[in-house]
Protein backbone atom coordinates (compact mmCIF):
# COMPACT_ATOMS: atom_id res chain seq x y z
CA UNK A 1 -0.98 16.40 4.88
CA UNK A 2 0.60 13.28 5.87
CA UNK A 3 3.98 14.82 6.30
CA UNK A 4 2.47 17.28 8.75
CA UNK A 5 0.98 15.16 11.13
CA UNK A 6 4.04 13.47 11.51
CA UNK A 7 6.14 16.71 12.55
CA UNK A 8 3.62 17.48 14.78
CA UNK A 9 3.85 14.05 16.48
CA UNK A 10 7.58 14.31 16.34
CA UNK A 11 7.51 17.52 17.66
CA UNK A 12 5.44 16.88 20.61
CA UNK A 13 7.47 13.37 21.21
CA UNK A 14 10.27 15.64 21.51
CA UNK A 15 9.01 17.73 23.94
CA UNK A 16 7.43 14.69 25.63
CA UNK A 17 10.82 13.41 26.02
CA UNK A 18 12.36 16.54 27.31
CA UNK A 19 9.68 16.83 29.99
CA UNK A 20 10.10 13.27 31.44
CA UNK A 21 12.93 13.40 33.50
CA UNK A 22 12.78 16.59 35.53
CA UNK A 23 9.00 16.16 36.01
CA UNK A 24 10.53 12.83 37.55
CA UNK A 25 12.60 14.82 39.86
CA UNK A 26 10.19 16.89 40.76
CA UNK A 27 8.31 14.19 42.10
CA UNK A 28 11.21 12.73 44.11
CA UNK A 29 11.93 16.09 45.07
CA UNK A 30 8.14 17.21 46.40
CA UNK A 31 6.96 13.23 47.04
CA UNK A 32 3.82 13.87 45.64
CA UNK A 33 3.78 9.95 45.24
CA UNK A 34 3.94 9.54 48.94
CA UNK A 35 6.51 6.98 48.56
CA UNK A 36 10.35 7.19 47.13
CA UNK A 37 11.10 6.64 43.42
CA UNK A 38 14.11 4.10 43.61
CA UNK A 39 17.24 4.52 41.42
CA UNK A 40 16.09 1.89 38.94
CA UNK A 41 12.73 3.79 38.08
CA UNK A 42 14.43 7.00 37.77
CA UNK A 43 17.20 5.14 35.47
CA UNK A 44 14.06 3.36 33.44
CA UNK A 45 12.18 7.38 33.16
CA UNK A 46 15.64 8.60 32.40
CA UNK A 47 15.95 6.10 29.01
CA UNK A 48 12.20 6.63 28.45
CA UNK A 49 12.59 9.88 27.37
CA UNK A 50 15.81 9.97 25.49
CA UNK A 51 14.20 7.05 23.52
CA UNK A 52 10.79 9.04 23.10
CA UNK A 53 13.29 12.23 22.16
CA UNK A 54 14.93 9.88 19.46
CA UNK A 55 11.68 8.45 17.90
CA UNK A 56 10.19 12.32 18.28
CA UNK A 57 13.52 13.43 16.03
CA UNK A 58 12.98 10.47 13.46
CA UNK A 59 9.27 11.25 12.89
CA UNK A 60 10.16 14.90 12.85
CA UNK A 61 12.60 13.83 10.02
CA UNK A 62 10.58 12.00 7.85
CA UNK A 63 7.72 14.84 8.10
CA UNK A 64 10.08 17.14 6.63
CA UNK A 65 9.10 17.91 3.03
């Protein structure tokens, strides 16, 4: 039981952390925010989601039977 909830939460952390970055871009790209995103921000998005990628592969890990 336990061991499925956490692929599942490793599994969406993955995708999570696949999605962050180009739905960043898109932003930029369309300014839906109505202001620029600044290189920092997109650097600090960029490491966001490799690190929520990481802990999404880890938890995926451990879930495995």
């Amino acid at each position: 039981m336990v061991h499925k909830a956490l692929r599942f939460i490793g599994q969406a952390m993955q995708v999570t952390g696949l999605l962050v970055l180009p739905l960043a871009v898109a932003m930029q790209l369309t300014n839906s925010l109505q202001r620029a995103l600044q290189v920092s921000q997109m650097v600090f998005m960029a490491i966001f989601g490799v690190c929520m990628f990481v802990i999404g592969v880890i938890l995926r890990n451990i879930g495995q039977e």
